[in-house]
Protein backbone atom coordinates (compact mmCIF):
# COMPACT_ATOMS: atom_id res chain seq x y z
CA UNK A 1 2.67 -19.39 -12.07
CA UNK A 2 0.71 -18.66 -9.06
CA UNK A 3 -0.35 -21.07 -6.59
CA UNK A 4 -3.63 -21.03 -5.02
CA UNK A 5 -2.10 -21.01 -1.41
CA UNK A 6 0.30 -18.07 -2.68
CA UNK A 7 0.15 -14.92 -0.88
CA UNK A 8 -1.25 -12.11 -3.08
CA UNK A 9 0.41 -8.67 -2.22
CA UNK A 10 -0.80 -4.82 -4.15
CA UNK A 11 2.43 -2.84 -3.58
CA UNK A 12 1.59 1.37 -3.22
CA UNK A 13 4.82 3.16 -3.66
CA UNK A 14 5.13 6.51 -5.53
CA UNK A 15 8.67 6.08 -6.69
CA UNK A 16 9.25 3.72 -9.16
CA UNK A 17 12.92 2.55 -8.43
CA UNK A 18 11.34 1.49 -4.63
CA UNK A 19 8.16 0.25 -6.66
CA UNK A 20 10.54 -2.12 -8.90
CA UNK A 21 13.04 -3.21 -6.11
CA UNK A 22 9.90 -4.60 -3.79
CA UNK A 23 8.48 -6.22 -6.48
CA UNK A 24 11.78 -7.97 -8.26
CA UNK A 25 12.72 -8.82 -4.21
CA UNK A 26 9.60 -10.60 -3.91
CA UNK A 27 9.37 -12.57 -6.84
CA UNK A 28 12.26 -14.16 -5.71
CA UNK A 29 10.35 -15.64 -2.50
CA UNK A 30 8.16 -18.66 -2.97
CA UNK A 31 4.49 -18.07 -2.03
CA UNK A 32 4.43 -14.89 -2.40
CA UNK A 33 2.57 -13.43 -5.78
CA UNK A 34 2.73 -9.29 -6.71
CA UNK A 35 -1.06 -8.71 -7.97
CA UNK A 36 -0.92 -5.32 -8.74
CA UNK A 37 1.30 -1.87 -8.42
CA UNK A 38 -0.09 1.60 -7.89
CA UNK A 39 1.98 4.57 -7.99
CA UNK A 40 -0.71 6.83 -5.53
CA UNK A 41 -3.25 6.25 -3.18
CA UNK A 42 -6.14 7.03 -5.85
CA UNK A 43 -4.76 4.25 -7.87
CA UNK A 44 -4.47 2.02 -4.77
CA UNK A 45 -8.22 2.53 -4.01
CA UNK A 46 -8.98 0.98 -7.65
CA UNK A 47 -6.25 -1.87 -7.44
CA UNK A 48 -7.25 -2.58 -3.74
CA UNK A 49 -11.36 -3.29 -4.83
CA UNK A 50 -10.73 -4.69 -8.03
CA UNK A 51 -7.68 -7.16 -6.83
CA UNK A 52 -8.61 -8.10 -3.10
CA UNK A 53 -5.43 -8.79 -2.47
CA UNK A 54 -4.23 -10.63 0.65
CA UNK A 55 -1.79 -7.85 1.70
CA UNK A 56 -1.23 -4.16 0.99
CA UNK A 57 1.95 -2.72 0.99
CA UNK A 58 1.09 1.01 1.37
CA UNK A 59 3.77 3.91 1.29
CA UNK A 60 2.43 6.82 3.46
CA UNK A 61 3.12 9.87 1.61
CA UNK A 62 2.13 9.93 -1.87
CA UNK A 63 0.65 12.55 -4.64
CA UNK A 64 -2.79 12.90 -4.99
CA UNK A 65 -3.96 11.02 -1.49
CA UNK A 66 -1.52 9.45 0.65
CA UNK A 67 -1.54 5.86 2.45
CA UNK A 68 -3.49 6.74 5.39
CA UNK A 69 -6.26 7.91 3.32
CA UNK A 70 -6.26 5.42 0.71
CA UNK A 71 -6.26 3.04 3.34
CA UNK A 72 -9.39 4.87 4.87
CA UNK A 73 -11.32 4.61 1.72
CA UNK A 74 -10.44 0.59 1.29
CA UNK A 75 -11.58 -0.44 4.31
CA UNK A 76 -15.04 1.88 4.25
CA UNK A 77 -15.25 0.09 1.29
CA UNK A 78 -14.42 -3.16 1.89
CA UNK A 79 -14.73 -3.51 5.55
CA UNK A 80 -13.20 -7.47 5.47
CA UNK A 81 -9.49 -6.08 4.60
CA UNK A 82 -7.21 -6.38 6.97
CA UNK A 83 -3.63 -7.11 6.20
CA UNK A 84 -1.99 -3.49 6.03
CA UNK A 85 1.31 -2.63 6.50
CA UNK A 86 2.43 1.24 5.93
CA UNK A 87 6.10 1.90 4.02
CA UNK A 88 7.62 4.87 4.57
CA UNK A 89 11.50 5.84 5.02
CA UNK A 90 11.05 9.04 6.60
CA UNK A 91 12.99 9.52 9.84
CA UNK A 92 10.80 10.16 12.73
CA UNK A 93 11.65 13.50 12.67
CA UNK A 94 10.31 14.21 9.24
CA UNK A 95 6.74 13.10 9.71
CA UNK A 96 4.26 15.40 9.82
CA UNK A 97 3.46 15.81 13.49
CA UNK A 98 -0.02 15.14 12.32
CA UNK A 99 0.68 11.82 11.31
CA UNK A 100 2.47 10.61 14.40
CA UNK A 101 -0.02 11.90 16.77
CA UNK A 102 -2.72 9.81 14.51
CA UNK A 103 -4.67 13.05 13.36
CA UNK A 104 -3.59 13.11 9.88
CA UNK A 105 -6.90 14.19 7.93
CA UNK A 106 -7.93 12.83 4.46
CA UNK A 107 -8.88 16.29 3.36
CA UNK A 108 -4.97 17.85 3.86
């Protein structure tokens, strides 16, 4: 049961056994509520405008569109949304150099 004061949190994770683990790990904490999963950034769009959740847990590199530009397209489309916070467990040096140097473009 969810209490009004509860934090509501959409997890974004491409692979499932990360997906499950972050959402059985958090249904252990009190306050804290799991709205809504998406498995790409496409799917995160939807679950982000349909669920305004309170947080997003967003993986960064994902099929189809990854976290930075799902999180683009949220927040041209619903401008309020602020709580992000960006999963990844790439080392450093497996980034794209893109991405660290904060020119990652939606359309690559």
């Amino acid at each position: 049961m969810m209490a009004e004061s509860d934090l509501r949190i959409l997890i974004v994770e491409d692979q499932t056994i990360v997906r499950e683990g972050l959402c059985a790990m958090l249904a252990t904490k009190p306050g804290l509520q799991v709205v809504g999963v998406a498995a790409d950034g496409d799917e995160a769009v939807r679950q982000a405008l349909r669920l305004r959740p309170d947080v997003i847990l967003m993986d960064l590199i994902m099929p189809n569109k990854g976290g930075i530009c799902a999180t683009r397209e949220i927040v041209a489309q619903w401008p309020e949304a602020v709580s992000y916070t960006h999963l990844d467990v790439y080392k450093r040096q497996h980034l794209p150099p893109r991405l660290l140097k904060g020119k990652w473009a939606c359309s690559e």
